[in-house]
PDB file of N, CA and C in Angstrom:
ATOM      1  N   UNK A   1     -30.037   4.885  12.942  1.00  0.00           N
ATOM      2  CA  UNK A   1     -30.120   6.265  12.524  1.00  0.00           C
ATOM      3  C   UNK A   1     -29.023   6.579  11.523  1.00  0.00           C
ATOM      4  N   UNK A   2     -29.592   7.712  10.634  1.00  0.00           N
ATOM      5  CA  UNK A   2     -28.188   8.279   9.863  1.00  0.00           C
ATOM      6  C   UNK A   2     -27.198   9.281  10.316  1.00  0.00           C
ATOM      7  N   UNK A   3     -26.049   8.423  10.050  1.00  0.00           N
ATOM      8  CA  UNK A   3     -25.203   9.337  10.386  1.00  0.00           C
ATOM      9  C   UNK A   3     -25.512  10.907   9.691  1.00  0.00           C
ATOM     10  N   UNK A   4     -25.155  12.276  10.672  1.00  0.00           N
ATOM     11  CA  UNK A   4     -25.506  13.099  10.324  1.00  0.00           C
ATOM     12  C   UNK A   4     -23.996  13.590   9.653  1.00  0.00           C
ATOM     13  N   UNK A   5     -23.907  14.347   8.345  1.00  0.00           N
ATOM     14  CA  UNK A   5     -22.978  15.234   7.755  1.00  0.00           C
ATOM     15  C   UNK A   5     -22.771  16.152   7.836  1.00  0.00           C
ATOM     16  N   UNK A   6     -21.650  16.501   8.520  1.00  0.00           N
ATOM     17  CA  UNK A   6     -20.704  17.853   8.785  1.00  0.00           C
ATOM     18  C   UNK A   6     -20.086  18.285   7.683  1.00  0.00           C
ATOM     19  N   UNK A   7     -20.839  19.736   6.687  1.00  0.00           N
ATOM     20  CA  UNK A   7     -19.880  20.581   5.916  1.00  0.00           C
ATOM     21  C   UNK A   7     -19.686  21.448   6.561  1.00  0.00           C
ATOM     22  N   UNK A   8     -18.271  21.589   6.056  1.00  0.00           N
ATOM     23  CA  UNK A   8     -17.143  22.771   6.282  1.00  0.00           C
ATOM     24  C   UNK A   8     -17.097  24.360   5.419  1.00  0.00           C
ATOM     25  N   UNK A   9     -17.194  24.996   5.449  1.00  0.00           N
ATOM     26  CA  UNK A   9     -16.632  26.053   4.435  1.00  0.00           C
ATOM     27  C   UNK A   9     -15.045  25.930   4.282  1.00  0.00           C
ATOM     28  N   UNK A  10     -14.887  26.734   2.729  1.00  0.00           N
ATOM     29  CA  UNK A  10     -13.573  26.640   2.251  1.00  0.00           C
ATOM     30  C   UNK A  10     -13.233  25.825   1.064  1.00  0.00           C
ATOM     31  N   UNK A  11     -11.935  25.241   0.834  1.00  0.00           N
ATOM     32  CA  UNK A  11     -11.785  25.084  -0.064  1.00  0.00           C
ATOM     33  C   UNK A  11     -12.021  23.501   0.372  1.00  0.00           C
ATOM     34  N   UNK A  12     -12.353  22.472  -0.573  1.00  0.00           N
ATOM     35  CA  UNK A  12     -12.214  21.300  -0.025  1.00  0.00           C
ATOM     36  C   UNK A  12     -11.070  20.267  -0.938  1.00  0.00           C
ATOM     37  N   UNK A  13      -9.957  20.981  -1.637  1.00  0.00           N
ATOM     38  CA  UNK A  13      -9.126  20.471  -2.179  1.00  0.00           C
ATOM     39  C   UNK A  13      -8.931  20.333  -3.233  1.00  0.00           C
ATOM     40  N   UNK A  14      -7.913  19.753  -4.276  1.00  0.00           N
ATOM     41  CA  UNK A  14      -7.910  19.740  -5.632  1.00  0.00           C
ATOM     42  C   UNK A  14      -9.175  19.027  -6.098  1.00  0.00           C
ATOM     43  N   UNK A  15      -9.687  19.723  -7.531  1.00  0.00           N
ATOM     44  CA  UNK A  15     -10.368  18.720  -7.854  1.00  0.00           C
ATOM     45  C   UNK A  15     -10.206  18.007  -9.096  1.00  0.00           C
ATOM     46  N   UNK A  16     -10.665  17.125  -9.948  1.00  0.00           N
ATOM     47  CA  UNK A  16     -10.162  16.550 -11.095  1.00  0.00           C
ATOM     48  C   UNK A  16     -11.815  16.266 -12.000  1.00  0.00           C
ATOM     49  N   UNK A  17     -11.646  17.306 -12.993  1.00  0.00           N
ATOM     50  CA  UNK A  17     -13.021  17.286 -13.291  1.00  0.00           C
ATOM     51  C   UNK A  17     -12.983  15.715 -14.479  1.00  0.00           C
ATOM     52  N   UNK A  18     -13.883  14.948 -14.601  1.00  0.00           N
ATOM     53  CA  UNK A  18     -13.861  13.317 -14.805  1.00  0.00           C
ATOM     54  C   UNK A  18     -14.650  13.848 -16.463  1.00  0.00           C
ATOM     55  N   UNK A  19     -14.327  13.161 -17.088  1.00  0.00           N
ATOM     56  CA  UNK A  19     -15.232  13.384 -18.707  1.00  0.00           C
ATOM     57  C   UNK A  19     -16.385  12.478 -18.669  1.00  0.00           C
ATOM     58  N   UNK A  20     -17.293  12.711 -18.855  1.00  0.00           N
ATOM     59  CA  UNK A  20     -19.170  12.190 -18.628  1.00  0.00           C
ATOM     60  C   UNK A  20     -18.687  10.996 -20.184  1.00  0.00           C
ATOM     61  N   UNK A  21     -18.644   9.508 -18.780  1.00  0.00           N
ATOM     62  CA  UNK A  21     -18.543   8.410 -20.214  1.00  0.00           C
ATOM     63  C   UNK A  21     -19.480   7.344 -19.932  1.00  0.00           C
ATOM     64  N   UNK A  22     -20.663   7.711 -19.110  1.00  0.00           N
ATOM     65  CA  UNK A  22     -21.801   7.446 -19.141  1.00  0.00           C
ATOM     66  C   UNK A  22     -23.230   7.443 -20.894  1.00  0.00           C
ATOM     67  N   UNK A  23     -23.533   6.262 -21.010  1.00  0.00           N
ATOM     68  CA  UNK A  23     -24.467   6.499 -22.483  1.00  0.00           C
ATOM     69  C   UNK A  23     -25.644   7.544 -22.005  1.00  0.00           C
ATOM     70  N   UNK A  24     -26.023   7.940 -22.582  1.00  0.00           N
ATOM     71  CA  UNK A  24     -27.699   8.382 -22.915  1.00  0.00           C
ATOM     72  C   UNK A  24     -28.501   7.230 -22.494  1.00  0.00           C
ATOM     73  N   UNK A  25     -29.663   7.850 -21.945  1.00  0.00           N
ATOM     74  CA  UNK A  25     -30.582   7.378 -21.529  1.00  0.00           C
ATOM     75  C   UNK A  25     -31.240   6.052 -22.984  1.00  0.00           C
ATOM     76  N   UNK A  26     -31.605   6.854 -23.945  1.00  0.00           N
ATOM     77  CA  UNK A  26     -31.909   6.011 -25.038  1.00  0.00           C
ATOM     78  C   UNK A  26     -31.389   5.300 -25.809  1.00  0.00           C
ATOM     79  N   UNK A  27     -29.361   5.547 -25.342  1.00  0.00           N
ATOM     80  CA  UNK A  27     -28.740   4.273 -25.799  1.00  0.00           C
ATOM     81  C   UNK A  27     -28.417   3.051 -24.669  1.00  0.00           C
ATOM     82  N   UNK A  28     -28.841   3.011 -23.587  1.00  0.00           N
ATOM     83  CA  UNK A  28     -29.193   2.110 -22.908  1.00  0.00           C
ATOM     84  C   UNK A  28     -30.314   1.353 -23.048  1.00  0.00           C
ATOM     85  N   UNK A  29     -31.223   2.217 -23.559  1.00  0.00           N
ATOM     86  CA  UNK A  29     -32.540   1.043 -23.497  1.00  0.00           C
ATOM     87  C   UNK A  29     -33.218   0.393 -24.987  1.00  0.00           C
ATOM     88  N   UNK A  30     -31.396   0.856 -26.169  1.00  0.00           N
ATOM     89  CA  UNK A  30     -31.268   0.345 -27.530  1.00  0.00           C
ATOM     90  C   UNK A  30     -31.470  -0.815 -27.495  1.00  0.00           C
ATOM     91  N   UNK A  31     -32.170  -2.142 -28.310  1.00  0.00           N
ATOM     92  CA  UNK A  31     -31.716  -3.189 -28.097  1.00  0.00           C
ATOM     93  C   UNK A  31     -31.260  -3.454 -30.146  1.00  0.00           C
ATOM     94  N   UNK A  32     -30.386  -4.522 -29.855  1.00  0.00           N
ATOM     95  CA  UNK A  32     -29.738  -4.717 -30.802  1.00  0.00           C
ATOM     96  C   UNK A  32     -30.427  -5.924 -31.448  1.00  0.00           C
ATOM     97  N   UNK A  33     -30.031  -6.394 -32.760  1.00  0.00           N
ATOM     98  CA  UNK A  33     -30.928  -7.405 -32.737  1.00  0.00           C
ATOM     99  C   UNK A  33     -30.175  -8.622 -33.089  1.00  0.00           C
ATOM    100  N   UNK A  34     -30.346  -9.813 -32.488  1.00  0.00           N
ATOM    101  CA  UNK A  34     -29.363 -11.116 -32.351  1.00  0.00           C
ATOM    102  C   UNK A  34     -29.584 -11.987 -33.519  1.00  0.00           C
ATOM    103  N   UNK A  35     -28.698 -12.405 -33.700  1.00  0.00           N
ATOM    104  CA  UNK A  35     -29.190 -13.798 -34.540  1.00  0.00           C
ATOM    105  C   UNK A  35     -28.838 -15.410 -34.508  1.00  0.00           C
ATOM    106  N   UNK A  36     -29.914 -16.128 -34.047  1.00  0.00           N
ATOM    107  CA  UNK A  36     -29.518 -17.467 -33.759  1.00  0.00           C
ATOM    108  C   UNK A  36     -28.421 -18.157 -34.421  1.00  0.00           C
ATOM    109  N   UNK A  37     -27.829 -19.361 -33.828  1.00  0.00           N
ATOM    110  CA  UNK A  37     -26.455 -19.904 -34.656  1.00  0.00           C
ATOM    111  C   UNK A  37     -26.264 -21.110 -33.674  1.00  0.00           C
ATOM    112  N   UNK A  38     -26.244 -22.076 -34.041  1.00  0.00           N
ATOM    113  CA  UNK A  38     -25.688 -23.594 -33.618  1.00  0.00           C
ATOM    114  C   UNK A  38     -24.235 -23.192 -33.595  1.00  0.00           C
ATOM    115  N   UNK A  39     -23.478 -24.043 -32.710  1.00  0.00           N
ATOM    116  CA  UNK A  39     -22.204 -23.889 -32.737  1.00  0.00           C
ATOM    117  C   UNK A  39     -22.032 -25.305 -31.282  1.00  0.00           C
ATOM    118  N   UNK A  40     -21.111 -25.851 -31.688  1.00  0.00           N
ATOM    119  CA  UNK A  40     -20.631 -27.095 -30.779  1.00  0.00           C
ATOM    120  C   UNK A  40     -19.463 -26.591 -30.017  1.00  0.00           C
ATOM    121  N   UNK A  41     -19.501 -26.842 -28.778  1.00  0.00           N
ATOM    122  CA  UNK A  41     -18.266 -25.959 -27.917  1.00  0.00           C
ATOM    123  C   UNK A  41     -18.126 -27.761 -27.042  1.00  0.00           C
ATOM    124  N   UNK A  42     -16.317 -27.014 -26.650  1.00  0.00           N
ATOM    125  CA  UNK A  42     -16.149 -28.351 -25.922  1.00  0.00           C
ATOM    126  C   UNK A  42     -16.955 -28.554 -24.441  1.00  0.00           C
ATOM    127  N   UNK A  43     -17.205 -29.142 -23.714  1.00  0.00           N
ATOM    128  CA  UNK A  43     -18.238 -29.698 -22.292  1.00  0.00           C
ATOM    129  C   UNK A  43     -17.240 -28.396 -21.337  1.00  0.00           C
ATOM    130  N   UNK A  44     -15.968 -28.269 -21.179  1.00  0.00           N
ATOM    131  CA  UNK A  44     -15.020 -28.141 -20.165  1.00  0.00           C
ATOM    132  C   UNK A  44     -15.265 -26.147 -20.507  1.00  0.00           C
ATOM    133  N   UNK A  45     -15.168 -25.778 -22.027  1.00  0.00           N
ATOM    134  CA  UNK A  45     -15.457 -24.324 -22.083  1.00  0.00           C
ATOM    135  C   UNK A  45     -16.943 -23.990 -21.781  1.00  0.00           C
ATOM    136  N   UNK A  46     -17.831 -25.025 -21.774  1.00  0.00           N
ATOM    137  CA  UNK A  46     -19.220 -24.697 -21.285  1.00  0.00           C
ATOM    138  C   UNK A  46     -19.498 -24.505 -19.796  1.00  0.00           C
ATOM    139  N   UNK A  47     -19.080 -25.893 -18.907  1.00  0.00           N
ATOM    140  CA  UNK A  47     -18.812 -25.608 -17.748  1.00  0.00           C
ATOM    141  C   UNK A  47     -18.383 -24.628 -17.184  1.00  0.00           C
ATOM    142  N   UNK A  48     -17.193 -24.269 -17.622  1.00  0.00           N
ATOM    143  CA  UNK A  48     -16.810 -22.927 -17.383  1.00  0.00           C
ATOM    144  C   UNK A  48     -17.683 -21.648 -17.082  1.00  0.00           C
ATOM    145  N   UNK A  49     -18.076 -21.449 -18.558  1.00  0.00           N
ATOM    146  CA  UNK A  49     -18.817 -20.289 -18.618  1.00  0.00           C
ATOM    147  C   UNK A  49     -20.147 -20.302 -17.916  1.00  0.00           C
ATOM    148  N   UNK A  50     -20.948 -21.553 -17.258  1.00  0.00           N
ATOM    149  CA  UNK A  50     -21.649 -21.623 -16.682  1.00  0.00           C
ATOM    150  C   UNK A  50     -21.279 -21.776 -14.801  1.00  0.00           C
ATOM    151  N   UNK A  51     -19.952 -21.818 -14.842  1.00  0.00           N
ATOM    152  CA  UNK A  51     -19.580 -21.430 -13.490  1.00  0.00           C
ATOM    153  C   UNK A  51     -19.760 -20.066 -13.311  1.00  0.00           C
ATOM    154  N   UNK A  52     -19.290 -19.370 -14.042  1.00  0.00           N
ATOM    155  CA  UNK A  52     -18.967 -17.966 -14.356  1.00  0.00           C
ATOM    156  C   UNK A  52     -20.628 -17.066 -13.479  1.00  0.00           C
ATOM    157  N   UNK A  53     -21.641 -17.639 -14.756  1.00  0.00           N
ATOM    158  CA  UNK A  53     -22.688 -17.188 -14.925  1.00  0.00           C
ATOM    159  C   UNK A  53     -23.435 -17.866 -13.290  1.00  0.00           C
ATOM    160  N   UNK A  54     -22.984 -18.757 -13.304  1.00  0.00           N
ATOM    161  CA  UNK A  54     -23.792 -18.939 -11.539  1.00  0.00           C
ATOM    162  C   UNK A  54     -23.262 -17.732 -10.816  1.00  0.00           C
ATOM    163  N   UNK A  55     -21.873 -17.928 -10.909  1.00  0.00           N
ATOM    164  CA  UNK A  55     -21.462 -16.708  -9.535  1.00  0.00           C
ATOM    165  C   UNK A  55     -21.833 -15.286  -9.346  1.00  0.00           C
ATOM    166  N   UNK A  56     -22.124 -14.909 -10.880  1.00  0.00           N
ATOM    167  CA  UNK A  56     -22.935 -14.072 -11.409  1.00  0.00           C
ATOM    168  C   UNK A  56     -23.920 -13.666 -11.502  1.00  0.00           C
ATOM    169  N   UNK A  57     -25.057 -15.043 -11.029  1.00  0.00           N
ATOM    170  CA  UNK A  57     -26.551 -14.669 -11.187  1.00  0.00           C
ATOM    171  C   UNK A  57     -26.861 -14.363 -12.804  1.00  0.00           C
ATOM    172  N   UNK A  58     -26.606 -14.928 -13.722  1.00  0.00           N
ATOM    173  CA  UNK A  58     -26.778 -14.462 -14.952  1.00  0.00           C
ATOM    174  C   UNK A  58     -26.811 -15.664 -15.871  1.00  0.00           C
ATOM    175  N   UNK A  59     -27.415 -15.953 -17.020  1.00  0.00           N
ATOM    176  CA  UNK A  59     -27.536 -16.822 -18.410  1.00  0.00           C
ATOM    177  C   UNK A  59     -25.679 -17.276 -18.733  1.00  0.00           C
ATOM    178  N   UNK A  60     -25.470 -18.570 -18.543  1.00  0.00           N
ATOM    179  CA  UNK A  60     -24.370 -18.740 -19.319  1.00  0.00           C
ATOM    180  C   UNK A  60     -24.398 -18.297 -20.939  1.00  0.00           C
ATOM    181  N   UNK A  61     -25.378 -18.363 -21.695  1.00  0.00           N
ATOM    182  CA  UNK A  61     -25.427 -17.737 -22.805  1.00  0.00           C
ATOM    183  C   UNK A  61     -24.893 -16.047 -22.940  1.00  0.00           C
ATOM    184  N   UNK A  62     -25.640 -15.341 -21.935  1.00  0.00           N
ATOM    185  CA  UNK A  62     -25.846 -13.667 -21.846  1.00  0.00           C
ATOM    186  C   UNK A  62     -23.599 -13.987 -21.871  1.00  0.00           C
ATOM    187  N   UNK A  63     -22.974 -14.553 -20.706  1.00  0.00           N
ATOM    188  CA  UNK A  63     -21.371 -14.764 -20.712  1.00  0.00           C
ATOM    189  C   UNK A  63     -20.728 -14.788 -21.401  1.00  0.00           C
ATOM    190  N   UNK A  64     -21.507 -15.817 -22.681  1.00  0.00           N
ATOM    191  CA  UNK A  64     -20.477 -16.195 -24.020  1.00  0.00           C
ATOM    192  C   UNK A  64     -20.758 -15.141 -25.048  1.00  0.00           C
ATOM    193  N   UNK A  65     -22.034 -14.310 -25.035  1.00  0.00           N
ATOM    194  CA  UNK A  65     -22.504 -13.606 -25.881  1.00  0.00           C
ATOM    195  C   UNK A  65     -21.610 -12.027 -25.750  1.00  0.00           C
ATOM    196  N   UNK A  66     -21.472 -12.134 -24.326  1.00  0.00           N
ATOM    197  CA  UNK A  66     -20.937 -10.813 -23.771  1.00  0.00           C
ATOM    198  C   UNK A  66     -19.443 -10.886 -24.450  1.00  0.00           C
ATOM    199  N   UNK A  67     -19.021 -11.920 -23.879  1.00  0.00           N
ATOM    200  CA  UNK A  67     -17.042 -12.595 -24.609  1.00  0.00           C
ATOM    201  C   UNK A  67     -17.165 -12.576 -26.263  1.00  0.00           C
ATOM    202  N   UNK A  68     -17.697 -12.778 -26.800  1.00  0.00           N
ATOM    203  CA  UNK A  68     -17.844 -12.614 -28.394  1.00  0.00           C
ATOM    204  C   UNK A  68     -17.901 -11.142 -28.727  1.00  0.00           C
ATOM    205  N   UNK A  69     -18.479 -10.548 -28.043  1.00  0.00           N
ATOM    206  CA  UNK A  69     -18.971  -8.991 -28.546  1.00  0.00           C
ATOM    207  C   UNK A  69     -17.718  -8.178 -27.906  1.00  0.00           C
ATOM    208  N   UNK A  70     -17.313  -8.391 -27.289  1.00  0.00           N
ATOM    209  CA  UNK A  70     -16.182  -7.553 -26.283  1.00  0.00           C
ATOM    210  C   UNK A  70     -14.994  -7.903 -27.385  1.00  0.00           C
ATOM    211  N   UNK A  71     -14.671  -9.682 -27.770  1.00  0.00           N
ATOM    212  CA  UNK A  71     -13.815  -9.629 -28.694  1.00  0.00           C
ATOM    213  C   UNK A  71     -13.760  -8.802 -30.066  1.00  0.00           C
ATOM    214  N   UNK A  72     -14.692  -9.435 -30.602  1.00  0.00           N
ATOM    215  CA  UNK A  72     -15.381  -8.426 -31.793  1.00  0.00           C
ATOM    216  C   UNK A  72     -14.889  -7.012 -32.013  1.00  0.00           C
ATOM    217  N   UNK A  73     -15.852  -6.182 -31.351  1.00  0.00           N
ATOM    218  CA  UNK A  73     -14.970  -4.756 -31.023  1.00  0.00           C
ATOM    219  C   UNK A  73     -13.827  -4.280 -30.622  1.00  0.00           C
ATOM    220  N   UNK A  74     -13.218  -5.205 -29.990  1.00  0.00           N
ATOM    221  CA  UNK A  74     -11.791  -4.948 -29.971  1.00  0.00           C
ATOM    222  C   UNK A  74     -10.739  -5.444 -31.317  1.00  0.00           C
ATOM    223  N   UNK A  75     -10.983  -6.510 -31.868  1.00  0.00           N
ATOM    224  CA  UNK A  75     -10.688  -6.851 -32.704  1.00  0.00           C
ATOM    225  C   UNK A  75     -11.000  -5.568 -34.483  1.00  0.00           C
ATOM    226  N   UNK A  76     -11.940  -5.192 -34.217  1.00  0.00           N
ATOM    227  CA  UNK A  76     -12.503  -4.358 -35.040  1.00  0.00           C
ATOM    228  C   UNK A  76     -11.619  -2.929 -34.806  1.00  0.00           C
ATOM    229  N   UNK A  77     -11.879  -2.381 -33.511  1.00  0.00           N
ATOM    230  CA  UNK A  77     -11.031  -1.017 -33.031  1.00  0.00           C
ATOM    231  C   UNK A  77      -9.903  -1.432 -33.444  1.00  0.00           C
ATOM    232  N   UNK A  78      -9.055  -2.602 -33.378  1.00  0.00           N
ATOM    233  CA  UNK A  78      -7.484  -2.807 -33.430  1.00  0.00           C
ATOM    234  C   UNK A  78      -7.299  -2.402 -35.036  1.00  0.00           C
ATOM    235  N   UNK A  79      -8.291  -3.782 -36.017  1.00  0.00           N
ATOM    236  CA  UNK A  79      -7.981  -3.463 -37.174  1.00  0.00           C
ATOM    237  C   UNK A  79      -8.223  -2.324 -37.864  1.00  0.00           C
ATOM    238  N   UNK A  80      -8.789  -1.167 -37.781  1.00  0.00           N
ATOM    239  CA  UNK A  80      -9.140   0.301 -37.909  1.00  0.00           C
ATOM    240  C   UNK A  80      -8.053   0.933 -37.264  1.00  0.00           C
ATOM    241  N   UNK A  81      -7.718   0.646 -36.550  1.00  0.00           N
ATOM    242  CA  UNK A  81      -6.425   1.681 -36.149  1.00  0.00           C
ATOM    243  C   UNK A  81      -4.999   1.085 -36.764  1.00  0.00           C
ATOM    244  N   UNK A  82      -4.730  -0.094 -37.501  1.00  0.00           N
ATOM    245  CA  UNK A  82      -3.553  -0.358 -38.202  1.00  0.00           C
ATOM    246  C   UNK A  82      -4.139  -0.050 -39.488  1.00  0.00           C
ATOM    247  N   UNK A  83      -4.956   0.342 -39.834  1.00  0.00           N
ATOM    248  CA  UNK A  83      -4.826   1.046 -41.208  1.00  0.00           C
ATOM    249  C   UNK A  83      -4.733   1.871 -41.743  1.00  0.00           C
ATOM    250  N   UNK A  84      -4.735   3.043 -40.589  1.00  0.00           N
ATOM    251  CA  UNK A  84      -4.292   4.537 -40.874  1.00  0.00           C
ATOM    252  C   UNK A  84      -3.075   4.593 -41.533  1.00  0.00           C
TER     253      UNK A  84
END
Protein backbone atom coordinates (compact mmCIF):
# COMPACT_ATOMS: atom_id res chain seq x y z
CA UNK A 1 0.00 0.00 0.00
CA UNK A 2 0.86 3.75 -0.29
CA UNK A 3 2.04 5.40 2.20
CA UNK A 4 -0.61 7.98 2.96
CA UNK A 5 0.55 12.00 3.13
CA UNK A 6 0.05 14.18 5.98
CA UNK A 7 -0.25 18.11 5.05
CA UNK A 8 0.07 20.56 7.56
CA UNK A 9 -1.13 24.16 7.35
CA UNK A 10 1.28 27.08 7.73
CA UNK A 11 4.27 28.04 6.67
CA UNK A 12 6.44 25.16 5.45
CA UNK A 13 9.79 27.07 5.49
CA UNK A 14 12.22 29.04 3.45
CA UNK A 15 11.93 28.61 0.02
CA UNK A 16 14.54 29.03 -2.85
CA UNK A 17 12.81 29.66 -6.04
CA UNK A 18 15.33 27.38 -8.73
CA UNK A 19 15.61 29.13 -12.47
CA UNK A 20 13.68 26.64 -15.12
CA UNK A 21 17.09 25.14 -16.92
CA UNK A 22 15.15 22.51 -18.35
CA UNK A 23 15.03 22.69 -22.73
CA UNK A 24 11.73 22.97 -24.52
CA UNK A 25 9.97 20.29 -25.50
CA UNK A 26 11.10 20.81 -29.29
CA UNK A 27 14.65 21.30 -28.39
CA UNK A 28 14.82 17.92 -27.07
CA UNK A 29 13.42 16.14 -29.83
CA UNK A 30 16.05 18.50 -32.26
CA UNK A 31 18.24 16.14 -33.89
CA UNK A 32 21.47 17.42 -35.12
CA UNK A 33 23.04 16.15 -38.00
CA UNK A 34 26.42 13.94 -37.74
CA UNK A 35 29.00 13.37 -39.98
CA UNK A 36 30.93 10.19 -40.56
CA UNK A 37 34.91 10.23 -40.01
CA UNK A 38 37.51 7.32 -39.74
CA UNK A 39 39.80 8.02 -37.04
CA UNK A 40 42.34 5.25 -35.47
CA UNK A 41 42.28 5.36 -31.59
CA UNK A 42 44.65 3.37 -29.44
CA UNK A 43 42.93 -0.53 -28.34
CA UNK A 44 43.42 0.65 -24.38
CA UNK A 45 41.24 4.28 -25.08
CA UNK A 46 38.66 2.03 -26.86
CA UNK A 47 38.39 -0.49 -24.21
CA UNK A 48 37.88 2.01 -22.01
CA UNK A 49 35.19 3.78 -23.46
CA UNK A 50 33.50 0.57 -24.08
CA UNK A 51 33.75 -0.30 -20.38
CA UNK A 52 32.18 2.90 -19.75
CA UNK A 53 29.32 2.27 -22.23
CA UNK A 54 28.61 -1.37 -20.82
CA UNK A 55 28.10 -0.01 -17.32
CA UNK A 56 25.97 2.34 -18.92
CA UNK A 57 23.82 0.33 -21.11
CA UNK A 58 24.75 2.56 -24.02
CA UNK A 59 26.89 2.58 -27.69
CA UNK A 60 30.61 3.03 -26.95
CA UNK A 61 30.35 5.33 -29.94
CA UNK A 62 27.09 7.48 -28.40
CA UNK A 63 30.50 7.87 -25.12
CA UNK A 64 33.12 9.13 -27.44
CA UNK A 65 30.64 11.21 -29.38
CA UNK A 66 29.20 12.61 -26.11
CA UNK A 67 33.30 13.41 -24.84
CA UNK A 68 33.99 15.26 -28.17
CA UNK A 69 30.89 17.46 -28.01
CA UNK A 70 31.12 18.30 -24.24
CA UNK A 71 34.88 19.18 -25.16
CA UNK A 72 34.03 21.19 -28.11
CA UNK A 73 31.65 23.51 -26.32
CA UNK A 74 33.61 24.05 -23.65
CA UNK A 75 36.49 24.73 -25.53
CA UNK A 76 34.38 27.11 -27.72
CA UNK A 77 32.54 28.91 -24.44
CA UNK A 78 36.27 29.31 -23.06
CA UNK A 79 37.57 30.81 -26.34
CA UNK A 80 34.55 33.43 -26.60
CA UNK A 81 34.93 34.49 -23.27
CA UNK A 82 38.89 35.40 -23.60
CA UNK A 83 38.08 37.62 -26.25
CA UNK A 84 36.05 40.11 -24.76
Amino acid sequence: MKKKINYTKGEIGEIEIVKDFLPSPSELARRESNVRVTINLRRSSVDFFKNVARKNSVQYQRVIRSLLDTYAISFTNTKSRTRV
